[in-house]
N, C-alpha and C. Protein backbone atom coordinates (compact mmCIF):
# COMPACT_ATOMS: atom_id res chain seq x y z
N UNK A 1 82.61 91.83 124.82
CA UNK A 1 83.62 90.84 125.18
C UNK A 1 83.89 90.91 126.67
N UNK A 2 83.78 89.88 127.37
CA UNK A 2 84.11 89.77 128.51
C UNK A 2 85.44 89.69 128.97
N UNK A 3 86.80 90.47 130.15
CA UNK A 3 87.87 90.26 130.37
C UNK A 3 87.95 89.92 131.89
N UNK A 4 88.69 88.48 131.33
CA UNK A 4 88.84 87.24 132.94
C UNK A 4 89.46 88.02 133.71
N UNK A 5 88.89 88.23 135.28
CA UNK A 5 90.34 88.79 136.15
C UNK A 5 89.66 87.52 137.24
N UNK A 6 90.95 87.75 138.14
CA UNK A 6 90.82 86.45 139.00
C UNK A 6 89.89 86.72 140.42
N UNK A 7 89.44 86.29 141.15
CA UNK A 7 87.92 86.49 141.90
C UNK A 7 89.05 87.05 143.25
N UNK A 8 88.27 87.91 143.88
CA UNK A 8 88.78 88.51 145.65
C UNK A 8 87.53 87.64 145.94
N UNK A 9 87.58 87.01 147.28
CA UNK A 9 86.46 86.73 147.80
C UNK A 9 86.44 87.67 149.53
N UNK A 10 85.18 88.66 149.37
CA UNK A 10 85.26 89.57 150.17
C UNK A 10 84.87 88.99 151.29
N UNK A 11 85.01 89.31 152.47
CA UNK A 11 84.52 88.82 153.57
C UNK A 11 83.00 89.78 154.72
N UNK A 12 82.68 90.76 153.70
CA UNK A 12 80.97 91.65 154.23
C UNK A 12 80.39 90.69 154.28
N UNK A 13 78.99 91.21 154.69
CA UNK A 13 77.82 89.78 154.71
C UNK A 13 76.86 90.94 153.35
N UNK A 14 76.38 89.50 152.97
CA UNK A 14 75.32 89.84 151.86
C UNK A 14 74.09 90.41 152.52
N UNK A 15 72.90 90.43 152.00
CA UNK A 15 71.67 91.11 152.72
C UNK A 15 70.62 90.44 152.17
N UNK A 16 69.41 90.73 152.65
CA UNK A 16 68.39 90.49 152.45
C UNK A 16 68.02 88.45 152.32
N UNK A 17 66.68 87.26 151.61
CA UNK A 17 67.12 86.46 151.36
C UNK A 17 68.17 85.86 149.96
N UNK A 18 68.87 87.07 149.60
CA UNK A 18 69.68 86.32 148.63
C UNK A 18 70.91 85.80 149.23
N UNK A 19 70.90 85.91 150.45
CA UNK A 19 72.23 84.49 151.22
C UNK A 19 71.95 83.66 150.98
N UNK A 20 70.67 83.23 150.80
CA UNK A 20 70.27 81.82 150.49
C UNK A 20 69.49 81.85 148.72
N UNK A 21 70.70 80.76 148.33
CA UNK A 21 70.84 80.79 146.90
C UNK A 21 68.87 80.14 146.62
N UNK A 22 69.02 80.84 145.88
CA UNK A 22 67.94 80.60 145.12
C UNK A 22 67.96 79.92 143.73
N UNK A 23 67.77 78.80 143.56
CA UNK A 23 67.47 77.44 142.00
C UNK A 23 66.89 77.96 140.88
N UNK A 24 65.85 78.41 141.50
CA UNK A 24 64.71 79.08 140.33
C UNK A 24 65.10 80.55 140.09
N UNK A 25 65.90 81.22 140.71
CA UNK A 25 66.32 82.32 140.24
C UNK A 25 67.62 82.14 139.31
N UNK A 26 68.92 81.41 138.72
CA UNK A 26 69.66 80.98 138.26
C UNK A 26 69.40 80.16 137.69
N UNK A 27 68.02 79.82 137.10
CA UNK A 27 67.18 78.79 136.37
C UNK A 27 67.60 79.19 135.03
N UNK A 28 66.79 80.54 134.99
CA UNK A 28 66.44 81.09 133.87
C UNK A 28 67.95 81.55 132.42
N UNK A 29 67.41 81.17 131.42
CA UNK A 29 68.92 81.40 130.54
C UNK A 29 68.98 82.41 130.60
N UNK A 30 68.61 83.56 130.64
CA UNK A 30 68.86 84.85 130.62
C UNK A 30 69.91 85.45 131.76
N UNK A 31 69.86 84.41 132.34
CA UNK A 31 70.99 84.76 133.66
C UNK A 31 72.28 83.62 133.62
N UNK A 32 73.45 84.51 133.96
CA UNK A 32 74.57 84.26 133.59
C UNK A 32 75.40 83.34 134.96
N UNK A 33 75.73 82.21 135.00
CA UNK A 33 76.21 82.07 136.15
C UNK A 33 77.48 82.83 136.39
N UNK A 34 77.77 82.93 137.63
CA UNK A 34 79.15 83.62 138.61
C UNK A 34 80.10 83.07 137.77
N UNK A 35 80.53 81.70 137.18
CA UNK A 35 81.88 81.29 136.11
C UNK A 35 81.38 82.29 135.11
N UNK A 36 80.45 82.58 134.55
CA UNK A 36 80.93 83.46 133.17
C UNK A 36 80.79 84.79 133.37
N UNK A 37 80.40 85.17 134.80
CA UNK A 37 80.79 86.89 135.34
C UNK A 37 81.65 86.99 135.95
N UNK A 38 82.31 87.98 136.00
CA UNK A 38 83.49 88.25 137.34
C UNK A 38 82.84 89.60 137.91
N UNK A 39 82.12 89.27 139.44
CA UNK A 39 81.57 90.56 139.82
C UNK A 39 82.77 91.40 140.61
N UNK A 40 83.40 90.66 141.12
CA UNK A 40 84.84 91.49 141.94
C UNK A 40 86.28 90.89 141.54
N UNK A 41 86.74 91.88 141.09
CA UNK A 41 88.22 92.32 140.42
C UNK A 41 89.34 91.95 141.70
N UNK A 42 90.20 91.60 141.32
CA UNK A 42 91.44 92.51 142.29
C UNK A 42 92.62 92.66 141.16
N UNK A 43 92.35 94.14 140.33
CA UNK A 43 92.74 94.74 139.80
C UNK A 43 92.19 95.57 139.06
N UNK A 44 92.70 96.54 138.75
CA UNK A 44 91.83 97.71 138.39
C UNK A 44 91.32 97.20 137.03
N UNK A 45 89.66 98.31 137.09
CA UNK A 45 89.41 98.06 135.51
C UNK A 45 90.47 98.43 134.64
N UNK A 46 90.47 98.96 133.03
CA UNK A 46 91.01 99.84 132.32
C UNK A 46 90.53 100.96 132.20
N UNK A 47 88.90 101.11 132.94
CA UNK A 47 88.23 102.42 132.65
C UNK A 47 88.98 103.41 134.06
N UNK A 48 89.33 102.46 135.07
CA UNK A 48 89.97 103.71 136.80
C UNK A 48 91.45 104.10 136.17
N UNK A 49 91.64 104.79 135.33
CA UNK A 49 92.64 105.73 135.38
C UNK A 49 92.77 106.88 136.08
N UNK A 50 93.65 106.33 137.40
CA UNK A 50 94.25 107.12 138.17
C UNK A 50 92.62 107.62 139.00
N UNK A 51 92.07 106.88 139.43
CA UNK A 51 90.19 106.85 139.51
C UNK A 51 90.59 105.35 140.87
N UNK A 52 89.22 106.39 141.73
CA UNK A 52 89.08 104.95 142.94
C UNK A 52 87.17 103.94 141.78
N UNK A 53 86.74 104.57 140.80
CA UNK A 53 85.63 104.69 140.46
C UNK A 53 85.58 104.18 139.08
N UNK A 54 84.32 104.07 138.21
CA UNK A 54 83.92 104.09 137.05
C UNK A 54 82.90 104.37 136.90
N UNK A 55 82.36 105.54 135.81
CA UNK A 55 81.01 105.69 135.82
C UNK A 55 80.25 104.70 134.51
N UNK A 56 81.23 104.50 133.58
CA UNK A 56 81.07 103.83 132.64
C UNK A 56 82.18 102.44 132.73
N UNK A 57 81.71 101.04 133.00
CA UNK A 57 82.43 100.14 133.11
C UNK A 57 81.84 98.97 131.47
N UNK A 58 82.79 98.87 131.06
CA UNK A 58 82.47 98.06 129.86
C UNK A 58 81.78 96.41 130.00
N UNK A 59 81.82 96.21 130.98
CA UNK A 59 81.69 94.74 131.37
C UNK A 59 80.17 94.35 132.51
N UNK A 60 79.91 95.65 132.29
CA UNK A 60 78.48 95.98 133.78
C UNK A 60 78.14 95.10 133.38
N UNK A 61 77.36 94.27 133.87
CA UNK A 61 76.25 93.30 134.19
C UNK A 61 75.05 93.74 134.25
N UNK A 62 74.41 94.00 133.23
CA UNK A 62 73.26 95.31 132.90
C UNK A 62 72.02 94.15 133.07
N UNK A 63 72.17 93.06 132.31
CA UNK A 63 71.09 91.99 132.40
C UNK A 63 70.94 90.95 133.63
N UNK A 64 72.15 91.00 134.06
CA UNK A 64 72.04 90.30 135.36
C UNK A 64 71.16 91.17 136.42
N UNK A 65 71.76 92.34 136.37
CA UNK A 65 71.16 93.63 137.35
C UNK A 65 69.29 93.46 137.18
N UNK A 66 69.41 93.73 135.97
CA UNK A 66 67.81 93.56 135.84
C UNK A 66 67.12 92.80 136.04
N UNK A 67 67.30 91.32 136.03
CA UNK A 67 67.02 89.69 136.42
C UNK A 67 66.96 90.45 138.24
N UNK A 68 68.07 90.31 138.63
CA UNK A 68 68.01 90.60 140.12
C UNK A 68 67.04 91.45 140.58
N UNK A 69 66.93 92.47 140.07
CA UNK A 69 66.16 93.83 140.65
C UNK A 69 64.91 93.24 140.30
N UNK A 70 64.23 92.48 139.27
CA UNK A 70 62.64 91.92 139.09
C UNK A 70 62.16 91.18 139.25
N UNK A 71 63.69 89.98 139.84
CA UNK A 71 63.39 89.10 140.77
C UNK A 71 62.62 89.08 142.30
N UNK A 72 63.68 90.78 142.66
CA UNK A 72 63.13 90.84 144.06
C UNK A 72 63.47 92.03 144.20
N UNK A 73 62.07 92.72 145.03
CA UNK A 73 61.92 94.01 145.47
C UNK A 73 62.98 94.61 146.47
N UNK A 74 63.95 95.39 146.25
CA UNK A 74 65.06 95.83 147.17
C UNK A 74 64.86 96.85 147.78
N UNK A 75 65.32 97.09 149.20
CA UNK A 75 64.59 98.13 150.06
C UNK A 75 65.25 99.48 149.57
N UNK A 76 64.08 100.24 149.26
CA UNK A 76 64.21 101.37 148.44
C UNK A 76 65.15 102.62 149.35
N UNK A 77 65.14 102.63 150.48
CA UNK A 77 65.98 103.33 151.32
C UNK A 77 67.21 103.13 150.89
N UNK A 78 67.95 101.93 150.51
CA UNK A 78 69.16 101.75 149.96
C UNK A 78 69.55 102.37 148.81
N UNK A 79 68.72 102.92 148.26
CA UNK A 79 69.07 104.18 147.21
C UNK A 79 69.27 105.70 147.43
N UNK A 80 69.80 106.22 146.58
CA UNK A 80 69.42 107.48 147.38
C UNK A 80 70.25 108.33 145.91
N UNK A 81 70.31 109.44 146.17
CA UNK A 81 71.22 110.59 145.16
C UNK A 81 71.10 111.45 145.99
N UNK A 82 72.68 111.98 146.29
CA UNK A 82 73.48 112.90 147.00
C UNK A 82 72.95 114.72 146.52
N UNK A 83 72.77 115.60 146.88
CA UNK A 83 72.73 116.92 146.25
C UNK A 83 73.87 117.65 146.70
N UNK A 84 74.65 118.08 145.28
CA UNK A 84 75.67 119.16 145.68
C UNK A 84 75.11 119.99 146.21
N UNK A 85 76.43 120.60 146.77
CA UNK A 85 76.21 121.75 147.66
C UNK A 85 76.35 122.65 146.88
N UNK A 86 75.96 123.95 147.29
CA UNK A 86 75.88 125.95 146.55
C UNK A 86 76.32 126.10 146.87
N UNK A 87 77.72 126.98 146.47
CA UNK A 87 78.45 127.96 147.10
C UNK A 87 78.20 129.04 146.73
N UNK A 88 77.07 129.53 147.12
CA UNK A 88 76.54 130.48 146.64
C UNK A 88 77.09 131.96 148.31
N UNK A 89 77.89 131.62 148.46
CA UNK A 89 78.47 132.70 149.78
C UNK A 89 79.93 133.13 148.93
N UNK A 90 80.36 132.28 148.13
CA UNK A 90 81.86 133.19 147.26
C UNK A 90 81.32 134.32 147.05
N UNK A 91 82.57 135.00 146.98
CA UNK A 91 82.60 136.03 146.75
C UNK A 91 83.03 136.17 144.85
N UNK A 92 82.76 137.13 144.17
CA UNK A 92 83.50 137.04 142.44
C UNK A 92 84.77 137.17 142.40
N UNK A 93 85.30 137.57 143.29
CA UNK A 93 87.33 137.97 143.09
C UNK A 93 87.42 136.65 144.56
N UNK A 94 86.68 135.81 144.45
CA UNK A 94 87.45 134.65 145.88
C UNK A 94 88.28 133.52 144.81
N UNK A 95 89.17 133.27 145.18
CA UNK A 95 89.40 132.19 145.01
C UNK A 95 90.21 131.23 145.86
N UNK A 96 90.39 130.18 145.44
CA UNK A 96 90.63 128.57 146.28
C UNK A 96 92.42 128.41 145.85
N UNK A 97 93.14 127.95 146.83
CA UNK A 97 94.93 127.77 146.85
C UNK A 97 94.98 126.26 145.99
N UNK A 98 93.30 125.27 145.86
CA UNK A 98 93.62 123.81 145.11
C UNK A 98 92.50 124.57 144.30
N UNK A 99 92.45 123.88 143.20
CA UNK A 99 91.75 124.07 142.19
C UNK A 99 91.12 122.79 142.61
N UNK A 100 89.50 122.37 142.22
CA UNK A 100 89.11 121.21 141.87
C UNK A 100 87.42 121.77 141.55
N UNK A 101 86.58 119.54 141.36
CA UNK A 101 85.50 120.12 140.43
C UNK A 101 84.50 119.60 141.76
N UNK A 102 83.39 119.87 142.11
CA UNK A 102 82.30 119.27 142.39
C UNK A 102 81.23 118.84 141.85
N UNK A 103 80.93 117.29 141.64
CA UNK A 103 79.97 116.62 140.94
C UNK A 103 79.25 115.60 141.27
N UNK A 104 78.13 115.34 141.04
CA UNK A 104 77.58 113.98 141.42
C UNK A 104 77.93 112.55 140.47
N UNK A 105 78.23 111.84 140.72
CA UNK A 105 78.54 110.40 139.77
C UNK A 105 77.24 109.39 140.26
N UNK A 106 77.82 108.65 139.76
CA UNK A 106 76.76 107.27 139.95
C UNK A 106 77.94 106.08 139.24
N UNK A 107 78.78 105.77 140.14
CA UNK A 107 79.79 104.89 139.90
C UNK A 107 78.93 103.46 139.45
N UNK A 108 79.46 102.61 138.82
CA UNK A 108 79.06 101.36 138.46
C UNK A 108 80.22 100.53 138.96
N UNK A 109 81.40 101.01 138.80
CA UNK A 109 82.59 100.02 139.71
C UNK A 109 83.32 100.21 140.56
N UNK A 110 83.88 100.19 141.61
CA UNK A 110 84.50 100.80 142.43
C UNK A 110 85.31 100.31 143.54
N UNK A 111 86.39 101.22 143.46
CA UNK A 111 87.66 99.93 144.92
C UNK A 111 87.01 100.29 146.26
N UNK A 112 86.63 98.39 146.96
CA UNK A 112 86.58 98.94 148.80
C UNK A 112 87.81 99.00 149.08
N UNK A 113 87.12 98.60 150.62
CA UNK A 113 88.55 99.02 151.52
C UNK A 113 89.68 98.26 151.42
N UNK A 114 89.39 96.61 151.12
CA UNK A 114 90.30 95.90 150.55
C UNK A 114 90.59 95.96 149.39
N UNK A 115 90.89 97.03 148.66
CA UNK A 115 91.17 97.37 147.35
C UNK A 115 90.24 96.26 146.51
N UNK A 116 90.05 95.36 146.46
CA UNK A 116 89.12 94.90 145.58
C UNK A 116 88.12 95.98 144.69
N UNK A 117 88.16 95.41 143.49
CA UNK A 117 86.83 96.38 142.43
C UNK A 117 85.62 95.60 141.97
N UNK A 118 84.27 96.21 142.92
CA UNK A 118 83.74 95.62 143.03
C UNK A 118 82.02 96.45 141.87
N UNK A 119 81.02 95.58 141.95
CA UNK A 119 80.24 96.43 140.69
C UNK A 119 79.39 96.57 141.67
N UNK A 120 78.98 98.26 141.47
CA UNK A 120 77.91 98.70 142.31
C UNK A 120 76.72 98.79 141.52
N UNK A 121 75.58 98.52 142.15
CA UNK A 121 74.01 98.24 141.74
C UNK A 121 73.99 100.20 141.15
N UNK A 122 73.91 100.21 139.74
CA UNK A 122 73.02 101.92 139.68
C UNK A 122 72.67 101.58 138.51
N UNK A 123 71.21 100.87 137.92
CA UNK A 123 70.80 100.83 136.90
C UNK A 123 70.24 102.01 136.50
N UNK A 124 70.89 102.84 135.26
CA UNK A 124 70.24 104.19 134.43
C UNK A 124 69.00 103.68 133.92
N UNK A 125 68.37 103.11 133.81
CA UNK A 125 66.98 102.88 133.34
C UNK A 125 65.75 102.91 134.60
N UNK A 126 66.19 102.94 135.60
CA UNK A 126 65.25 103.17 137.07
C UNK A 126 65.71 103.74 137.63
N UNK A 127 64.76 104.97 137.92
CA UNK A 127 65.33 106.16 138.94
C UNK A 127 65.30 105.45 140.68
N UNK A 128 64.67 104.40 141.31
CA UNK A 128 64.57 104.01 141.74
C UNK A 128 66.10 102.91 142.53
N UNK A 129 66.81 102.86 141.18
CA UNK A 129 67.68 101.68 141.98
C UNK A 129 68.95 102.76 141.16
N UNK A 130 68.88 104.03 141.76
CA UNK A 130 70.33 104.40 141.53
C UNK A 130 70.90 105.16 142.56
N UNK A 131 72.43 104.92 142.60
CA UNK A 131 73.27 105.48 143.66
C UNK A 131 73.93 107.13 143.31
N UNK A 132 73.51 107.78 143.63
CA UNK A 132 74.46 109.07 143.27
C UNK A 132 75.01 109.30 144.98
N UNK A 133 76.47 109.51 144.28
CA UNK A 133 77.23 110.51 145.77
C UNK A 133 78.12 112.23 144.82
N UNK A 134 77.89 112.79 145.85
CA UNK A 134 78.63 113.94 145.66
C UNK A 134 80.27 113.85 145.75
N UNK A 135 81.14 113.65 145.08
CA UNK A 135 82.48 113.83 144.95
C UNK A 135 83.01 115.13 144.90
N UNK A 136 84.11 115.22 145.46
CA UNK A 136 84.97 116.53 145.23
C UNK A 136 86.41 116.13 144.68
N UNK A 137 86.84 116.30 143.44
CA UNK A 137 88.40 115.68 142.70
C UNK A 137 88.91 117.14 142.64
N UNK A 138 90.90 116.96 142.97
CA UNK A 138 91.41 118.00 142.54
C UNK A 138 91.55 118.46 141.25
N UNK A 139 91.70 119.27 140.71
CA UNK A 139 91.81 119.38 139.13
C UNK A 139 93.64 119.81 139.03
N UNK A 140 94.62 120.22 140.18
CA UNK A 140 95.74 120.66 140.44
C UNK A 140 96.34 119.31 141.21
N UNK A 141 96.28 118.30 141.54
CA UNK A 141 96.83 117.17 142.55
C UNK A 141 98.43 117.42 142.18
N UNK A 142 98.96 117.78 143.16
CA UNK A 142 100.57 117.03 143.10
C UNK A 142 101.18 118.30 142.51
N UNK A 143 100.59 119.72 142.38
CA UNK A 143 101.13 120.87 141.51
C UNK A 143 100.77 121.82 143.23
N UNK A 144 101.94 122.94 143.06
CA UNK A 144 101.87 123.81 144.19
C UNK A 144 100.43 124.70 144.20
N UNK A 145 100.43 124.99 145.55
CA UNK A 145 99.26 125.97 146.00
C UNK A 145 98.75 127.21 145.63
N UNK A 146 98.13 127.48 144.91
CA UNK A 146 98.06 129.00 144.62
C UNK A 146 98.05 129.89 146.09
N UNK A 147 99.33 130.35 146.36
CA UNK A 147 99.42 130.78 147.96
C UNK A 147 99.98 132.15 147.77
N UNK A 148 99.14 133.04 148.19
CA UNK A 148 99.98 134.23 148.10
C UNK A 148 100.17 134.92 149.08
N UNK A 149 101.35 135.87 148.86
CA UNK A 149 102.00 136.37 150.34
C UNK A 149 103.81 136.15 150.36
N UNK A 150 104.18 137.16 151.24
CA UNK A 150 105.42 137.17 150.47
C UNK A 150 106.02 135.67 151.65
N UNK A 151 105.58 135.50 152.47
CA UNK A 151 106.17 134.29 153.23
C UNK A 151 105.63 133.05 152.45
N UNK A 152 104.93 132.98 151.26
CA UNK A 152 105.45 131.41 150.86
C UNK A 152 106.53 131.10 149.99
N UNK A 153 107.14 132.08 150.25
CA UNK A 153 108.66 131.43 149.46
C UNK A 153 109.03 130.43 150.44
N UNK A 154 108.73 130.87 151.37
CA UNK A 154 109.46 129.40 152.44
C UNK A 154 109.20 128.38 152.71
N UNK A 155 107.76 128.29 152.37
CA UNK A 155 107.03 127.13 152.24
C UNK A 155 106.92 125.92 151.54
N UNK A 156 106.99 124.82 151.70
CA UNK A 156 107.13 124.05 149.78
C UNK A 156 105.25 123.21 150.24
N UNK A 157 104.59 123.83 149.10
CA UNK A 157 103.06 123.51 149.22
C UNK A 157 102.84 122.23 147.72
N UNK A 158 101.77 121.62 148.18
CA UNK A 158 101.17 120.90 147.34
C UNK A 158 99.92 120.85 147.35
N UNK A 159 98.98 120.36 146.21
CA UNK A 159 97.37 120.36 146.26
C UNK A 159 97.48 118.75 146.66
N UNK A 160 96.24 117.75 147.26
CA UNK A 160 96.51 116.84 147.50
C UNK A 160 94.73 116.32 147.77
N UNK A 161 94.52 114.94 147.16
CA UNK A 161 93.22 114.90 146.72
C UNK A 161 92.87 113.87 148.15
N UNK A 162 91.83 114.26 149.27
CA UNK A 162 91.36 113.80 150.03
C UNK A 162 90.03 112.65 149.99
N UNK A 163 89.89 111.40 150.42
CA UNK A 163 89.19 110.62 150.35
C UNK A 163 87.84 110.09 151.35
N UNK A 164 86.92 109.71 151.31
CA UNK A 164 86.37 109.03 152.48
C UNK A 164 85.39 107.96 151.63
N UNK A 165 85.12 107.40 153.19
CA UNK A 165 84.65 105.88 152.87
C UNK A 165 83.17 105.94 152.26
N UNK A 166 82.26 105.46 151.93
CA UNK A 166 80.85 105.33 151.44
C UNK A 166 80.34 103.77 151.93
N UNK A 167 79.38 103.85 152.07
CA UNK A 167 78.41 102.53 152.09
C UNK A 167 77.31 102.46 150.81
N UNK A 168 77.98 101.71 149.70
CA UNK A 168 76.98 101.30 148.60
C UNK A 168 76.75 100.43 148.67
N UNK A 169 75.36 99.89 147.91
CA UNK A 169 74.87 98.71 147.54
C UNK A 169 76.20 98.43 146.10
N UNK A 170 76.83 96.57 146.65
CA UNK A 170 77.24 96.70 145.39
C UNK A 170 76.95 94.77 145.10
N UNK A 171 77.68 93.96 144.31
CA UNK A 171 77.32 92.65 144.31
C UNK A 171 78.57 91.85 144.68
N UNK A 172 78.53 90.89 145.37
CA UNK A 172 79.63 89.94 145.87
C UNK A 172 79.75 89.73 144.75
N UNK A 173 80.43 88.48 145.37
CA UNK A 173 81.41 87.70 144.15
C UNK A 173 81.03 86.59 143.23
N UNK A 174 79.54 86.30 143.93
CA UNK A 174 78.44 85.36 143.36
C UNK A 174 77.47 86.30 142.54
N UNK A 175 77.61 87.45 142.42
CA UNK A 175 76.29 88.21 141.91
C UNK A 175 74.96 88.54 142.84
N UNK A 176 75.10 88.36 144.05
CA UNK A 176 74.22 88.68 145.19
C UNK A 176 74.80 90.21 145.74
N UNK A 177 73.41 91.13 145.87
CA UNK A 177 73.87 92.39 146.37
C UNK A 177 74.34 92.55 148.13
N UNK A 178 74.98 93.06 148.51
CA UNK A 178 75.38 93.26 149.56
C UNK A 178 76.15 94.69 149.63
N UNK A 179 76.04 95.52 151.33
CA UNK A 179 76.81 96.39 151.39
C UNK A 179 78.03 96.26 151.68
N UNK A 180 78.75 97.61 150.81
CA UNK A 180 80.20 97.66 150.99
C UNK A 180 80.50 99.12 151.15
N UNK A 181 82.05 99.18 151.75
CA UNK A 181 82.41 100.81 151.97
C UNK A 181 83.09 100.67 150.94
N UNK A 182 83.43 101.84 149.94
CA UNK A 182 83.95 101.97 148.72
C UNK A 182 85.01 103.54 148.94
N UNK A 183 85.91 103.39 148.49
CA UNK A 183 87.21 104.88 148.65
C UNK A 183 86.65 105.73 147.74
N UNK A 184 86.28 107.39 147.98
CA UNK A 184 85.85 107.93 147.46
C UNK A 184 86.32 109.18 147.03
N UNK A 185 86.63 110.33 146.24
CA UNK A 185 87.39 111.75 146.65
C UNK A 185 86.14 112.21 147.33
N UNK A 186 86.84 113.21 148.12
CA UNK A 186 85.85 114.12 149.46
C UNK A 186 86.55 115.32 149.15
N UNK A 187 87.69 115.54 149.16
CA UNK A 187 88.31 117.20 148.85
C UNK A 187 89.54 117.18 148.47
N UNK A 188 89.85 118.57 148.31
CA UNK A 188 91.03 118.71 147.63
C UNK A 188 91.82 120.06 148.54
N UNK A 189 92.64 119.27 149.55
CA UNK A 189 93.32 120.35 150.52
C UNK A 189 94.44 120.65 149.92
N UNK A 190 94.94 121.96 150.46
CA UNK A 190 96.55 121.94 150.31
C UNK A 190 97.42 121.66 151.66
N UNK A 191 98.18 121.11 151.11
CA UNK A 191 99.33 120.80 152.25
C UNK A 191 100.89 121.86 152.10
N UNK A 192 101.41 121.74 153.37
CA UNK A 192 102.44 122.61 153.20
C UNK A 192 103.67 121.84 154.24
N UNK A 193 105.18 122.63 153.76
CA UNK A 193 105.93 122.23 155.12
C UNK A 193 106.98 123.13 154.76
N UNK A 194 107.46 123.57 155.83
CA UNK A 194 108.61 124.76 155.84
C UNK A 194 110.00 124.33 155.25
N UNK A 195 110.56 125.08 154.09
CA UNK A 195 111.76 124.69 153.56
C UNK A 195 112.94 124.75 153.91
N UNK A 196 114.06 123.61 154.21
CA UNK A 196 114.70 123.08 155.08
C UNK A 196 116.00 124.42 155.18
N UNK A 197 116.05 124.94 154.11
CA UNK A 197 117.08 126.46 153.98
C UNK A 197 116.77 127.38 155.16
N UNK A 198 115.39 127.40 155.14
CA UNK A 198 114.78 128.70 155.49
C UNK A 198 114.78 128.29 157.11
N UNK A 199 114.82 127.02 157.30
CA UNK A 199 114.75 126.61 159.07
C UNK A 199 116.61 126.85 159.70
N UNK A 200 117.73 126.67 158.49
CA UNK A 200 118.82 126.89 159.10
C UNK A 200 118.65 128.35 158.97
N UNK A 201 118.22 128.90 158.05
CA UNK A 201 118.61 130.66 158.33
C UNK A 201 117.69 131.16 159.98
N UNK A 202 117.06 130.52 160.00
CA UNK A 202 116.07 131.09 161.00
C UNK A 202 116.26 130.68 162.54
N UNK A 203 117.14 129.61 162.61
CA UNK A 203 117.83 129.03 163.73
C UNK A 203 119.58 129.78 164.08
N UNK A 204 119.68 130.31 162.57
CA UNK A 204 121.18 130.51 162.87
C UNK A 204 121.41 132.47 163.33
């Protein structure tokens, strides 16, 4: 079942010749026109709970994707999969003040910079046309620091989930691929700030 949301029209440029609409490619019944897809949201799926992402989006455009991709050869550099990193330098008694996970995804939907949610090209059936990035999510967001030492009583700490931008292949608003920067987690710092008691005792 398909669910209507109302169109963002982004302002990136598309790539390659699919700026210029193609007849005989939107010929074919197997392809769906732009009225009966919605490739960009402006509102979240139901799958981004509390998520800039989706790895599983109910509504992908799995057959459109494939029409597109065998329509026309896409420059294979535009793919890629990220490799986590080893932390293979911890120590067994180290540990971290945020808790969080490191993983690779392969988002299928995802908010740019204009919050719009837009569907990114990663067909699981071709190793060839998929996007993996390395993410880092807190698993503690918004809960204090594991901080030890007798001076963080004075402290008031939080874990706090850090973001950065990406450049994916994803599809306008017509179903033509084009790049976009998409909000991503990158880390999970802690933050701190000195407690307002502890600045009058220390002034007075």
């Amino acid at each position: 079942m398909v669910h209507h949301h109302s169109f963002v029209r982004p302002h990136s440029h598309c790539i390659y010749s699919f700026c210029r609409f193609n007849s005989n490619f939107f010929a074919g019944s197997a392809i769906l026109f732009p009225d009966d897809l919605n490739f960009v949201l402006d509102e979240a799926p139901a799958c981004a709970t509390d998520s800039t992402y989706c790895e599983e989006y109910e509504d992908y455009p799995e057959q459109h994707l494939k029409n597109l991709l065998n329509w026309h050869q896409m420059n294979k550099n535009l793919f890629r999969i990220d490799v986590a990193p080893l932390l293979d330098t911890r120590d067994d008694d180290e540990e971290f003040v945020c808790k969080s996970r490191v993983t690779t995804i392969f988002p299928k939907i995802a908010k740019n910079t204009r919050n719009a949610w837009k569907i990114i090209i990663n067909q699981g059936d071709n190793e060839e046309y998929k996007q993996g990035v390395v993410v880092e999510r807190c698993l503690t967001a918004g809960r204090k620091c594991d901080v030890i030492g007798e001076k963080s009583q004075y402290f008031i700490t939080a874990c706090k989930q850090k973001y950065i931008y990406r450049r994916l292949l994803s599809l306008n608003d017509v179903g033509l691929p084009e790049l976009d920067s998409f909000k991503l987690p990158s880390a999970c710092c802690c933050s701190y700030r000195r407690k307002f008691d502890f600045r009058f005792q220390w002034r007075t």
